[in-house]
C-alpha atoms as a PDB file:
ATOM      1  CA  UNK A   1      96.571  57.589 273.885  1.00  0.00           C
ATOM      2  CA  UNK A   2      94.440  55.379 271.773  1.00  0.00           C
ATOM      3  CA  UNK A   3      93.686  55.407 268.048  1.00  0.00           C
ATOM      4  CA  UNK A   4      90.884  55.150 266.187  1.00  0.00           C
ATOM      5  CA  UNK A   5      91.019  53.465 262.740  1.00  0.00           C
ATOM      6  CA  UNK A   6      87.926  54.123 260.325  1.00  0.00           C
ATOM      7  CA  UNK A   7      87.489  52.301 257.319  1.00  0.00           C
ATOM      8  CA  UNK A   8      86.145  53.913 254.710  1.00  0.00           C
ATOM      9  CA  UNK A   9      83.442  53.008 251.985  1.00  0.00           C
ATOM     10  CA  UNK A  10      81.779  54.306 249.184  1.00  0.00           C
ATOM     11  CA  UNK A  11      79.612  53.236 246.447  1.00  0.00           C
ATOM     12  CA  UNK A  12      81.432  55.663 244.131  1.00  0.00           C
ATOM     13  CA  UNK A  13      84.019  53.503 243.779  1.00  0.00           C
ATOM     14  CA  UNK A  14      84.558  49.999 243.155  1.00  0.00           C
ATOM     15  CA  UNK A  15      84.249  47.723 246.137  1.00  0.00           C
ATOM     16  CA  UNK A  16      87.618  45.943 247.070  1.00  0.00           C
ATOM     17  CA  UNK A  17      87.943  42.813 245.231  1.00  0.00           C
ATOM     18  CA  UNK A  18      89.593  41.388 247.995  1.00  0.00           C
ATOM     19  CA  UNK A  19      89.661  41.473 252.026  1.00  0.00           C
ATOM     20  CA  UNK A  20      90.479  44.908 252.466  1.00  0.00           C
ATOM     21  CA  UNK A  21      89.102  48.348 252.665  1.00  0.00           C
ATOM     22  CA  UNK A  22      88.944  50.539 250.350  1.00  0.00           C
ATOM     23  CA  UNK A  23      90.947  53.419 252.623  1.00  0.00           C
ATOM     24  CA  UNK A  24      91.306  53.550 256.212  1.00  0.00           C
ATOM     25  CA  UNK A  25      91.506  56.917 258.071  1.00  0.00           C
ATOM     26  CA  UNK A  26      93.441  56.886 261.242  1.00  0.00           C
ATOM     27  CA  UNK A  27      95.391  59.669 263.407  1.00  0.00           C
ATOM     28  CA  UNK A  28      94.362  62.569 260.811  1.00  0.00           C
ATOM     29  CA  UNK A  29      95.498  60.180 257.680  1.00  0.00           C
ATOM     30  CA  UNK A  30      93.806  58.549 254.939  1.00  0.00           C
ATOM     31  CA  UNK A  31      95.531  55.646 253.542  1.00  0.00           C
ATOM     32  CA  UNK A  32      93.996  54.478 250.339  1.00  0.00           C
ATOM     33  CA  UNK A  33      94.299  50.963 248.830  1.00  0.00           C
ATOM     34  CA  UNK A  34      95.301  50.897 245.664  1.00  0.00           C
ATOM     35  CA  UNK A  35      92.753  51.934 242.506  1.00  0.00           C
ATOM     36  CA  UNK A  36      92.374  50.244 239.106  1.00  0.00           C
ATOM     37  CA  UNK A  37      90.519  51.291 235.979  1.00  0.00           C
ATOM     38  CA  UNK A  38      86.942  49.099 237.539  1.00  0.00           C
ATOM     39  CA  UNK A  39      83.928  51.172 237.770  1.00  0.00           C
ATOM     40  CA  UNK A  40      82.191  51.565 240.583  1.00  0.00           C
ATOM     41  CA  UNK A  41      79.928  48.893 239.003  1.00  0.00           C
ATOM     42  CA  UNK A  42      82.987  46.506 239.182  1.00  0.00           C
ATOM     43  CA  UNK A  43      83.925  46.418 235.107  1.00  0.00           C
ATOM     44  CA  UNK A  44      86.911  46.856 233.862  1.00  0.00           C
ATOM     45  CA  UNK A  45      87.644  49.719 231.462  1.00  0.00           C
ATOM     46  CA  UNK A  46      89.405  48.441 227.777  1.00  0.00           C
ATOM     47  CA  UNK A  47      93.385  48.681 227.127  1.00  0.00           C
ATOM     48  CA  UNK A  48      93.262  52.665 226.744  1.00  0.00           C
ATOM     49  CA  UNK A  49      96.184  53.762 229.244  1.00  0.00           C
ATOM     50  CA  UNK A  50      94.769  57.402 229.501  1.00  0.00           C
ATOM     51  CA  UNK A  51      91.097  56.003 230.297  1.00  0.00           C
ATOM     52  CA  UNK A  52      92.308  53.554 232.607  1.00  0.00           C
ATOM     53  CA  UNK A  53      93.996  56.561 234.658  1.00  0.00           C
ATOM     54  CA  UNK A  54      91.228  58.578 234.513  1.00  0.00           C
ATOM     55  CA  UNK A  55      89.059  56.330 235.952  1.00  0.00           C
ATOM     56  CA  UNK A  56      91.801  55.582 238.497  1.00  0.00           C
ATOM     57  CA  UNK A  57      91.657  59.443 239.936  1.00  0.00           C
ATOM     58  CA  UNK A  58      87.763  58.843 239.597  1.00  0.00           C
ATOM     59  CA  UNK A  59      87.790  56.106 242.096  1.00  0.00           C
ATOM     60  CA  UNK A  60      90.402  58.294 243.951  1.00  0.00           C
ATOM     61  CA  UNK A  61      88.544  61.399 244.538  1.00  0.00           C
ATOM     62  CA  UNK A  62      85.460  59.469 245.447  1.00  0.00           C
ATOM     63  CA  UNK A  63      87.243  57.225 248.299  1.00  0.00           C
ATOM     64  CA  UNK A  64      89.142  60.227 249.241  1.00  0.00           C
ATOM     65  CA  UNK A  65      85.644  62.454 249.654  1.00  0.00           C
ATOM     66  CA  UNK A  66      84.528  60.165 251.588  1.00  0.00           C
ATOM     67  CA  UNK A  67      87.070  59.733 254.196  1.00  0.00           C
ATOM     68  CA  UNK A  68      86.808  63.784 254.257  1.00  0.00           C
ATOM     69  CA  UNK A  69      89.333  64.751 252.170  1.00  0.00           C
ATOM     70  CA  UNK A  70      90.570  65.573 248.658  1.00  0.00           C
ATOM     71  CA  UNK A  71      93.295  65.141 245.995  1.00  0.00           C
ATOM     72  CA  UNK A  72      94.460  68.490 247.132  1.00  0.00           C
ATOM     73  CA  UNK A  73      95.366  67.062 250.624  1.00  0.00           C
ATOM     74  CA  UNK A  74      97.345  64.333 249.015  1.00  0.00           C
ATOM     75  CA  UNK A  75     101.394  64.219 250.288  1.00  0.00           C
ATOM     76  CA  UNK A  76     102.358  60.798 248.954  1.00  0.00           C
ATOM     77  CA  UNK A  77     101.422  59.147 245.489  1.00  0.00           C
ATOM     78  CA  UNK A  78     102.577  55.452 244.491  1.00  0.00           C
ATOM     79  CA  UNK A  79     101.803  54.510 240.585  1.00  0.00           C
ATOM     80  CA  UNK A  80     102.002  51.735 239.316  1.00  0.00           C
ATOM     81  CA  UNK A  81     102.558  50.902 235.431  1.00  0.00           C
ATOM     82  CA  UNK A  82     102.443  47.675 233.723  1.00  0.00           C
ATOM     83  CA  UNK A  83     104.459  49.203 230.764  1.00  0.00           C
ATOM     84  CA  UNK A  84     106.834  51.494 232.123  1.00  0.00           C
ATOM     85  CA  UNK A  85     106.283  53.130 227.879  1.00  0.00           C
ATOM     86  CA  UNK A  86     102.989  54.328 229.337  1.00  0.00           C
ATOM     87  CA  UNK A  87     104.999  56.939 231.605  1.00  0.00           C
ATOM     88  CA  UNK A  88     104.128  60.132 229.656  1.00  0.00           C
ATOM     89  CA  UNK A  89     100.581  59.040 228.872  1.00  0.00           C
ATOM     90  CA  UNK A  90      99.659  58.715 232.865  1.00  0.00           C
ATOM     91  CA  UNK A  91     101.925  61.467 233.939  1.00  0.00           C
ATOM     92  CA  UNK A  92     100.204  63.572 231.697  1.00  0.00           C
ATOM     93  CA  UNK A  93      96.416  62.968 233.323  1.00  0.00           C
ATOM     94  CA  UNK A  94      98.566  63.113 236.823  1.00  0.00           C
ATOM     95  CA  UNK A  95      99.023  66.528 236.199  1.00  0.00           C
ATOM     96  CA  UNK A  96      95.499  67.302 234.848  1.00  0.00           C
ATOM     97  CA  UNK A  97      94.698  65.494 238.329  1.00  0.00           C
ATOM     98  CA  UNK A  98      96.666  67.288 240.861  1.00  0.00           C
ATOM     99  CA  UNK A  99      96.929  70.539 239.150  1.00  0.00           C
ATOM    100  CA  UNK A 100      99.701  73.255 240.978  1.00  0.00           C
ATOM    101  CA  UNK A 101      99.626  70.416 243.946  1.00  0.00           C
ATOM    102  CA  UNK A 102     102.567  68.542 243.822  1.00  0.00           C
ATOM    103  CA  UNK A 103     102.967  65.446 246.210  1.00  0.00           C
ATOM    104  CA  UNK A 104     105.710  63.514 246.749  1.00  0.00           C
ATOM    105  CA  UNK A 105     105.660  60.382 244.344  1.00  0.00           C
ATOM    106  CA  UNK A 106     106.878  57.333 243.290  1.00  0.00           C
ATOM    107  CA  UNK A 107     106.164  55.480 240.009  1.00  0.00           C
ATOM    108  CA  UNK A 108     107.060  51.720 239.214  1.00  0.00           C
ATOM    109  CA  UNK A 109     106.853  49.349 236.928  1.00  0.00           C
ATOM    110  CA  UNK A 110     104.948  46.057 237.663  1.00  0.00           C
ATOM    111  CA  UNK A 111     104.719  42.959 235.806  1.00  0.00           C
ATOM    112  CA  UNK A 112     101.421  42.120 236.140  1.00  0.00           C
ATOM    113  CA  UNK A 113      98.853  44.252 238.027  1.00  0.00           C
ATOM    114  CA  UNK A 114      95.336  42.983 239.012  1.00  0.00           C
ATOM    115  CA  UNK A 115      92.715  42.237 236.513  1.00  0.00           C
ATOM    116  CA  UNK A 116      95.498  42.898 233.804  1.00  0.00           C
ATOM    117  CA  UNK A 117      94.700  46.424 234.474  1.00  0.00           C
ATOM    118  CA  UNK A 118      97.729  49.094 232.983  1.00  0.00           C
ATOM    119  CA  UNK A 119      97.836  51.199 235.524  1.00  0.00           C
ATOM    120  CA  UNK A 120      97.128  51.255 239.807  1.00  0.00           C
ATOM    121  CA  UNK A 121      97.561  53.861 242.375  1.00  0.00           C
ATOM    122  CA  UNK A 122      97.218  54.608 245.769  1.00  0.00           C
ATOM    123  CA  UNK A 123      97.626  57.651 248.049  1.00  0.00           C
ATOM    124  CA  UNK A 124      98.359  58.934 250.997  1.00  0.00           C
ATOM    125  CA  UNK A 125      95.935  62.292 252.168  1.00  0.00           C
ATOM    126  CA  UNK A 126      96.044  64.690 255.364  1.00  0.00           C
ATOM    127  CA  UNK A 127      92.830  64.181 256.247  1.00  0.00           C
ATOM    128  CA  UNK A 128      91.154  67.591 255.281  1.00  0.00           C
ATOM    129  CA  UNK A 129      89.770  68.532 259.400  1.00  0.00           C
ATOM    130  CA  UNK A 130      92.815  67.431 261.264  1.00  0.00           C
ATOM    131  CA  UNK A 131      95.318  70.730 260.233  1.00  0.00           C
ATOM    132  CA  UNK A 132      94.594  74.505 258.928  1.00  0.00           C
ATOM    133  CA  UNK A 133      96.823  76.978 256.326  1.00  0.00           C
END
């Protein structure tokens, strides 16, 4: 059996800053690298920890819609924090985010993430065409 990996790109999002994709899709999963608060013109948003994460689940939902597939198909969530005091500001826009969906998650916190940013994540999605309810 062979597998086919597709990496996946979007202008949506920022490009990677580094030599990596920004997801890759392989056997009916989307890993995602992890997002920061850039734009998908590459700047970085100011020290606000709930703009920062909602630009995060921006850049999310536009890598994950283009690999096929949504924040609904999500199973596995790792956050990142660089103050672990900013828990209950990003948990709060991670439920605005995911809604009644509940994937499994983990949450840590970091010393220094890149660009300085206060907040990463990354996911990992079912692809939305490889299972049915």
């Amino acid at each position: 059996m062979s597998t086919t990996m597709e990496f996946v790109a979007t202008l949506d999002a920022p490009q990677a800053i580094g030599p990596y994709s920004q997801a890759v899709k392989v056997n009916g999963m989307v890993y995602t690298s992890g997002q920061i608060a850039l734009t998908p013109e590459g700047e970085m948003l100011g020290d606000d920890i709930i703009l920062q994460t909602k630009q995060v689940f921006a850049n999310l939902k536009a890598v994950l819609e283009e690999a096929g597939t949504s924040l609904d198909n999500v199973v596995k969530v790792m956050v990142f924090v660089a103050d672990i005091n900013d828990f209950a500001a990003v948990n709060e826009i991670y439920a605005e985010a995911f809604g009644s969906h509940k994937p499994a998650r983990s949450l840590v916190a970091a010393k220094t993430l890149p660009k300085n940013a206060l907040v990463e994540i990354e996911v990992i999605a079912v692809s939305a065409d490889s299972y049915s309810y």
